[in-house]
Protein backbone atom coordinates (compact mmCIF):
# COMPACT_ATOMS: atom_id res chain seq x y z
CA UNK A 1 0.00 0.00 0.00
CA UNK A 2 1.69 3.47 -0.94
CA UNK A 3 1.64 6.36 1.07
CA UNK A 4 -1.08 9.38 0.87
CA UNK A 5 -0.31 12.60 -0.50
CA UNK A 6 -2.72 15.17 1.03
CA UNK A 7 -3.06 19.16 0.55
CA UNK A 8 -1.25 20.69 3.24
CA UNK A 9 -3.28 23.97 3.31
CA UNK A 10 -6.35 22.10 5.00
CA UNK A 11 -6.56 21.95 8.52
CA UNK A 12 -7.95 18.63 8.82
CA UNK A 13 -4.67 17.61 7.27
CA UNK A 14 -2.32 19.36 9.82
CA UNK A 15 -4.30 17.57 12.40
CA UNK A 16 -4.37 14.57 10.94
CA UNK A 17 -0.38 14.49 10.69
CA UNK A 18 0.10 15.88 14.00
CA UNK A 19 -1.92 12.99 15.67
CA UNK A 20 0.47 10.16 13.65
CA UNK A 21 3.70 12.38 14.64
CA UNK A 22 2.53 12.10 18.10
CA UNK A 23 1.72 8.48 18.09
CA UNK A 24 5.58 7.77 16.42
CA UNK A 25 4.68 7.71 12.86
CA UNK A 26 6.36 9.88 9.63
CA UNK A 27 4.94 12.81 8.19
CA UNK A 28 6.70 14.15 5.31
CA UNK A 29 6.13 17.85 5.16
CA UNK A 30 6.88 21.06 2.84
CA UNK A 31 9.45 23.55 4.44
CA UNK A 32 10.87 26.71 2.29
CA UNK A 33 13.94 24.72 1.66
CA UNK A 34 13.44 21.06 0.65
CA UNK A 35 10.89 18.44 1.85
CA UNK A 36 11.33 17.37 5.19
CA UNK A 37 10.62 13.83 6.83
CA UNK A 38 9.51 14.23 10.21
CA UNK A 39 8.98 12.53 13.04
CA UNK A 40 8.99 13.29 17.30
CA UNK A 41 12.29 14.65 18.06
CA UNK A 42 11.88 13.03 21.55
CA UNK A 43 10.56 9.42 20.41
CA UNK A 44 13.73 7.58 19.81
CA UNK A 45 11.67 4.70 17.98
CA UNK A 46 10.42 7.07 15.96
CA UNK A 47 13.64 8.70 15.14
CA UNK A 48 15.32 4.39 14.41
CA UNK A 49 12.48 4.33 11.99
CA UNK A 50 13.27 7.41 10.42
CA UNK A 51 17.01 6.44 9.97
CA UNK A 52 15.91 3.39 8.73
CA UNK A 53 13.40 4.39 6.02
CA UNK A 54 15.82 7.28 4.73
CA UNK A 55 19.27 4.53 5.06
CA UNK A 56 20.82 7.24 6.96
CA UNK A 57 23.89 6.61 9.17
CA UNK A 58 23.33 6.73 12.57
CA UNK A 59 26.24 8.91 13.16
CA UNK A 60 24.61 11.55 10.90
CA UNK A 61 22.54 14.01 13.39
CA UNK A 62 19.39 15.46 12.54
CA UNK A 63 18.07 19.11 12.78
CA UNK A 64 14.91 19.84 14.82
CA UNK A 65 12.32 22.20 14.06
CA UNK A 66 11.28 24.90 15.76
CA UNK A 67 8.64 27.38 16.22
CA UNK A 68 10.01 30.70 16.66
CA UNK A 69 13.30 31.25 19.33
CA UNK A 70 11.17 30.31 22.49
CA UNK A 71 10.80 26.39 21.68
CA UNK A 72 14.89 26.53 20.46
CA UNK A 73 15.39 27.38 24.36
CA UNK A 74 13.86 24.16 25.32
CA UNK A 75 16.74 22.59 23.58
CA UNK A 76 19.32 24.76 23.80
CA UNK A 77 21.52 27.28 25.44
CA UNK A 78 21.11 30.64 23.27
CA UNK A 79 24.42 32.84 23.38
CA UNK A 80 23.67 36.51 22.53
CA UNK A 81 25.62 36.28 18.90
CA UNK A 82 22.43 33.21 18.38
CA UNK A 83 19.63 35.44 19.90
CA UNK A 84 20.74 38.71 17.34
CA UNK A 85 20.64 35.91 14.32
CA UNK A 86 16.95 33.71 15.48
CA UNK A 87 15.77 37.42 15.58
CA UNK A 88 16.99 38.91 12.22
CA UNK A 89 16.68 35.30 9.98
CA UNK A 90 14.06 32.74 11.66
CA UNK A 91 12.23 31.51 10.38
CA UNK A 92 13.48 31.02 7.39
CA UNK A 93 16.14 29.05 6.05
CA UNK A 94 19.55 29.07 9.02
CA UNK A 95 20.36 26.28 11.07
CA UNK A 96 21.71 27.29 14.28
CA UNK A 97 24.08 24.75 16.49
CA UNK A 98 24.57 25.07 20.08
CA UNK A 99 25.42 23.89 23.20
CA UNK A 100 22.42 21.18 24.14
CA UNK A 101 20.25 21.66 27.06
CA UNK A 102 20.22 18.33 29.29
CA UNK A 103 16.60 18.39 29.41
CA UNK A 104 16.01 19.06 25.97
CA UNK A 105 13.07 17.05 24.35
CA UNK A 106 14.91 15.26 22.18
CA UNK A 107 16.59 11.80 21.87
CA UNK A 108 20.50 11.22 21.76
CA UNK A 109 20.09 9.25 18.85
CA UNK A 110 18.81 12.31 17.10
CA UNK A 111 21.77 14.19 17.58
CA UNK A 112 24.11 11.23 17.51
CA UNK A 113 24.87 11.67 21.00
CA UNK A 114 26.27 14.79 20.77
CA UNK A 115 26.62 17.66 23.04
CA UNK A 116 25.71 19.96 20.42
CA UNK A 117 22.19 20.33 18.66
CA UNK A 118 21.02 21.71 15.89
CA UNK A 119 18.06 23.52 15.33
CA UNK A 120 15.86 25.81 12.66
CA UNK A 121 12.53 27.42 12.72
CA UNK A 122 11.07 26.92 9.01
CA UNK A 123 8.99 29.63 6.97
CA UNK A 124 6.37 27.28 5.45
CA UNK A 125 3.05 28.20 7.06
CA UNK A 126 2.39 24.41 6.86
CA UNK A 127 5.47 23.23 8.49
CA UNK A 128 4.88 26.33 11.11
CA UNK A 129 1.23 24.56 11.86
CA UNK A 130 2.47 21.33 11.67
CA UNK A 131 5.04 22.17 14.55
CA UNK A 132 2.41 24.25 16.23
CA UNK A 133 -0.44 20.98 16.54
CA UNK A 134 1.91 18.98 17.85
CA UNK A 135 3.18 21.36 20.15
CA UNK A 136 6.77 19.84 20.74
CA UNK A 137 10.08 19.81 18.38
CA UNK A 138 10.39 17.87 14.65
CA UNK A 139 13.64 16.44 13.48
CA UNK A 140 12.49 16.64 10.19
CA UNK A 141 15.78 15.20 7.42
CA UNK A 142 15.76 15.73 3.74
CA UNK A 143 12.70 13.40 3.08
CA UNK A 144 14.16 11.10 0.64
CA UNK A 145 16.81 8.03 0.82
CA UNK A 146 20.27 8.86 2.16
CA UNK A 147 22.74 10.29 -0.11
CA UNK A 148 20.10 11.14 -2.94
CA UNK A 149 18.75 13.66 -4.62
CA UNK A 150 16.87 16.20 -2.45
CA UNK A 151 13.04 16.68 -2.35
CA UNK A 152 11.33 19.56 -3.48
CA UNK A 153 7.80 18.48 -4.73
CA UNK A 154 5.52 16.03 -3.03
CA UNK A 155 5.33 13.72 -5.83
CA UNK A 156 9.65 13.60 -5.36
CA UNK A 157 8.92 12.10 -1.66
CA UNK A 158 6.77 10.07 -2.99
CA UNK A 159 8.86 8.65 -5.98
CA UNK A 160 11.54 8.08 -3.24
CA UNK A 161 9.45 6.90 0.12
CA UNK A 162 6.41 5.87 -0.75
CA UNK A 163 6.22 2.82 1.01
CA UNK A 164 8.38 3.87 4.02
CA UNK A 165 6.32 6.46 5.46
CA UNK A 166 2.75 7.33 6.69
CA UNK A 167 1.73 10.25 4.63
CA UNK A 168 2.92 13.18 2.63
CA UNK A 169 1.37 16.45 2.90
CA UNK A 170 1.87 18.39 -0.13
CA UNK A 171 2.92 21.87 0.14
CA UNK A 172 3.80 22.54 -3.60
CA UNK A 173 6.99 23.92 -4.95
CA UNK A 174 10.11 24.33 -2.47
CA UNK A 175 10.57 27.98 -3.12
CA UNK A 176 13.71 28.04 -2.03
CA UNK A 177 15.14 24.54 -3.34
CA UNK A 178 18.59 23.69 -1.34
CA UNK A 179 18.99 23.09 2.69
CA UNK A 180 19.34 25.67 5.00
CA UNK A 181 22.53 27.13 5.66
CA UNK A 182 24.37 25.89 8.82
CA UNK A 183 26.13 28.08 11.50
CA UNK A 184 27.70 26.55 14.46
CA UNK A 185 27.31 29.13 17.42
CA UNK A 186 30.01 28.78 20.16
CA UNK A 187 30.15 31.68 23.00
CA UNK A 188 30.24 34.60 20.54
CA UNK A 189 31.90 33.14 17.85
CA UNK A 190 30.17 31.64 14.69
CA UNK A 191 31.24 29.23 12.16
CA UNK A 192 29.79 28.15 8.69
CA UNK A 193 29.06 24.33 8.69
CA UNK A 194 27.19 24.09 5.43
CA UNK A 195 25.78 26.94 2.70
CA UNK A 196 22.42 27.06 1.95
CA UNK A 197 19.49 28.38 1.51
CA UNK A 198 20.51 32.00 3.15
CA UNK A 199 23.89 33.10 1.48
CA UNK A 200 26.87 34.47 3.87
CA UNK A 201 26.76 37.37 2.76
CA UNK A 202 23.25 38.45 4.69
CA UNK A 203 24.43 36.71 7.86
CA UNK A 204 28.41 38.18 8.12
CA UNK A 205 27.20 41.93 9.11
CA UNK A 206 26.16 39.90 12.39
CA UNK A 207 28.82 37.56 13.04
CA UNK A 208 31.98 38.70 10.84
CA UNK A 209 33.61 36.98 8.49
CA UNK A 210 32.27 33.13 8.87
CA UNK A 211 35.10 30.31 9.11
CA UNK A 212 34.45 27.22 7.07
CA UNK A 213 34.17 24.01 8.89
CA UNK A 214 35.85 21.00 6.44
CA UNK A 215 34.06 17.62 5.98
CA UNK A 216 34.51 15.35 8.88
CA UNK A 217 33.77 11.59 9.29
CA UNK A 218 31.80 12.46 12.55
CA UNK A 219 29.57 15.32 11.11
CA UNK A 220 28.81 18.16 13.77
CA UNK A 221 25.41 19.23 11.46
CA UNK A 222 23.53 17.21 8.71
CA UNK A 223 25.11 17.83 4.69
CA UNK A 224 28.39 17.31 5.92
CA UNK A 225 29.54 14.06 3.90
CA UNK A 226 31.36 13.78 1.34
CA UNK A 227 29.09 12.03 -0.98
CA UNK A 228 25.64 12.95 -0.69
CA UNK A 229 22.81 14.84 -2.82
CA UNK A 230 23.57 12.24 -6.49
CA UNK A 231 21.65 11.44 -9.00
CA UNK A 232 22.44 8.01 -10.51
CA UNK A 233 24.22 9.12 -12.76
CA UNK A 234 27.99 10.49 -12.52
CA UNK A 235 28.28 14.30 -12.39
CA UNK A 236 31.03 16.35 -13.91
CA UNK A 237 31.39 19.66 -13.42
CA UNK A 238 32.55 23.11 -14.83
CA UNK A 239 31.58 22.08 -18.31
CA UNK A 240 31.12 24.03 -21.46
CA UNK A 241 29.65 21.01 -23.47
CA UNK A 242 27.99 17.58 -23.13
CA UNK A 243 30.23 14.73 -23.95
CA UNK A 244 29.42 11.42 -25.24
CA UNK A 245 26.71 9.44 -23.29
CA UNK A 246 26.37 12.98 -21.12
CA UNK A 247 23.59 15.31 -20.75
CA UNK A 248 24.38 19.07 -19.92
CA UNK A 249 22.62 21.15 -17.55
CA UNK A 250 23.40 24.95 -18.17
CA UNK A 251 23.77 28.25 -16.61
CA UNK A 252 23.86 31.76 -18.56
CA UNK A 253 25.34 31.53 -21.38
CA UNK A 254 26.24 28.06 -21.46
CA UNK A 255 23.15 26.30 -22.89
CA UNK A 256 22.36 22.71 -22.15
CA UNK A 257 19.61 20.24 -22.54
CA UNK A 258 18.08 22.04 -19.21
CA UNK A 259 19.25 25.52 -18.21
CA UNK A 260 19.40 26.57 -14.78
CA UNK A 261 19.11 29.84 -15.57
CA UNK A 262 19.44 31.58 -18.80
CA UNK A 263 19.81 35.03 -17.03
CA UNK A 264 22.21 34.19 -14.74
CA UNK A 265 19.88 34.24 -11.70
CA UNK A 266 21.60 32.45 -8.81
CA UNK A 267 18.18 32.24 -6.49
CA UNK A 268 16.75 30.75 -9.75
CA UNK A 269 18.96 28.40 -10.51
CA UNK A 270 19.10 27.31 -6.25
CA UNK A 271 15.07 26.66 -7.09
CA UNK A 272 15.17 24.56 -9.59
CA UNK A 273 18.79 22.64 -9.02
CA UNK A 274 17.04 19.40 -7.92
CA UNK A 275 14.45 19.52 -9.91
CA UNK A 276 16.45 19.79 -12.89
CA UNK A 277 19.04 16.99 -11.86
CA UNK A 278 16.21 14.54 -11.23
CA UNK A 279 15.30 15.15 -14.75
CA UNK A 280 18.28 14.44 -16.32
CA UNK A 281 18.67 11.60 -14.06
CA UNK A 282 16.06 10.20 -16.15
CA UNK A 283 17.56 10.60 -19.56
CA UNK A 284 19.63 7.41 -19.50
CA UNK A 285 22.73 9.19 -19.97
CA UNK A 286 25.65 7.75 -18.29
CA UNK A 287 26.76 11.58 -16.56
CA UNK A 288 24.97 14.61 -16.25
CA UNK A 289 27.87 17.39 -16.79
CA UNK A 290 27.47 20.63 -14.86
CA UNK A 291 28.35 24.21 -16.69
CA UNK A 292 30.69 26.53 -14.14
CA UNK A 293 28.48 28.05 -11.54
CA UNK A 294 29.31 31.41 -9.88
CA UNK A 295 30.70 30.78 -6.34
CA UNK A 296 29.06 33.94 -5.20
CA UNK A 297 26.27 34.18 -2.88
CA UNK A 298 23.81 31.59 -3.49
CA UNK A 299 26.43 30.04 -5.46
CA UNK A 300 28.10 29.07 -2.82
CA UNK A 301 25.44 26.68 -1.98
CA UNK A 302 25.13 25.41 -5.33
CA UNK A 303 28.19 24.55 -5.68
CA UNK A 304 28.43 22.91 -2.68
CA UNK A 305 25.52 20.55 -3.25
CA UNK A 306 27.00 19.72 -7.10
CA UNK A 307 30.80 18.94 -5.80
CA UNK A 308 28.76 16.65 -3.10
CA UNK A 309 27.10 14.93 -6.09
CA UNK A 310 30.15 14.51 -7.95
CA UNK A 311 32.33 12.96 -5.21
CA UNK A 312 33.43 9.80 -5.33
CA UNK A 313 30.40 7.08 -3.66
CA UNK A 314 30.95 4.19 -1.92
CA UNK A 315 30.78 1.20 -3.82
């Protein structure tokens, strides 16, 4: 039996997924960013079924979701550098971790028994009521298997976990279409774990200039591996033109068999990167080759989320 997709504006449907959240099930929901899968940060069976439907290492944390800066105190100690960014960005698309609270409501194996946690208030309206009805936090992972390409429509969940989870409510579109941005928060000092959704060049004023945090084996935030966000195909980037047995997907100038953006519009191209490499994915070309993106602003992001693609995987 395959999973229900249901119109998140409807408030039957908020309360409908809030009563299977709090009774340990799945829920995947729409966030700004990228589909989310979520499921009671505090419920640890809960969270081993989440792992388990997504094939997600253990070791990989999750974020939980938030309401506003007054449920992120439940989990965690707020330095002042955290309050001034909750206040100018959330919600919207920054994850912020710090120091975890020994009573927060959530499960060690959510945060791979770290002493850190991470944690985002989303801009969806439908996440924001979701979160709301069932009163409590949401780890809430790219909802799709491990290591794949990223959600952004309902009908992507449901192409990738649509046996593996309880229901899907359908938000439409992902407006902004990559993860949030990352910022570890320590004292007063702030460090960029992954680019996303909201480009360091809005959050800098606040903290100064932002220290990047390399790839570890024991990731500190989710998006940290190595490998992660592929098609099935290979991915090679910084191309001007499609090889044999490759597909190109543009950017500007550089035309393709999809274009990112024929303008040159970085938010635009952030929208529809997943989109467009689940697309190609389906041409039966062997790679998908990449035209050079900008590594300005959103660029940044993009970039980061095509040289994950294109890394070497685990055979």
């Amino acid at each position: 039996m395959s999973t229900e997709i249901i119109p998140a504006s409807h408030d039957e449907a908020i309360e409908r997924a809030a009563d299977l959240l709090r009774g340990g099930g799945l829920v995947a929901m729409p966030t700004e960013t990228v589909y989310g899968l979520a499921a009671n940060a505090a419920d640890a069976d809960a969270v081993a079924r989440l792992y388990e439907a997504k094939g997600r290492p253990r070791f990989n944390p999750l974020i939980a979701h938030v309401t506003d800066a007054a449920m992120a105190a439940r989990l965690a100690h707020v330095p002042e550098l955290a309050r001034g960014l909750m206040q100018a960005f959330w919600p919207g698309p920054l994850t912020l971790v710090l120091p975890k609270k020994s009573t927060a409501p959530i499960c060690d194996l959510a945060n791979a028994g770290l002493d850190s946690v991470a944690i985002r208030a989303p801009a969806h309206p439908a996440a924001q009521a979701l979160i709301r009805a069932v009163d409590r936090p949401l780890v809430a992972p790219s909802a799709n298997p491990s290591g794949s390409i990223s959600p952004t429509t309902a009908q992507h969940v449901f192409e990738g976990l649509g046996h593996k989870i309880d229901l899907i409510l359908d938000g439409g579109a992902c407006p902004v279409g990559v993860e949030s941005t990352v910022v570890m928060v320590e004292d007063e000092t702030a460090s960029l774990l992954r680019p996303g959704g909201l480009d360091r060049g809005a959050i800098e004023p606040l903290t100064g200039p932002l220290q990047r945090v390399e790839d570890s084996a024991t990731p500190a935030s989710p998006g940290m591996l190595k490998s992660h966000y592929a098609p099935g195909a290979k991915v090679r980037l910084n191309a001007s033109e499609a090889r044999d047995d490759e597909v190109l997907l543009g950017f500007g100038q550089v035309a393709g068999d999809l274009n990112l953006s024929e303008t040159g519009d970085l938010a635009e191209a952030a929208t529809g990167l997943f989109a467009a490499l689940r697309q190609l994915d389906t041409s039966g070309a062997a790679t998908i080759a990449v035209a050079p993106i900008p590594a300005t602003g959103l660029g940044e992001a993009i970039n980061d989320r095509l040289q994950r693609a294109a890394a070497p995987r685990d055979s």
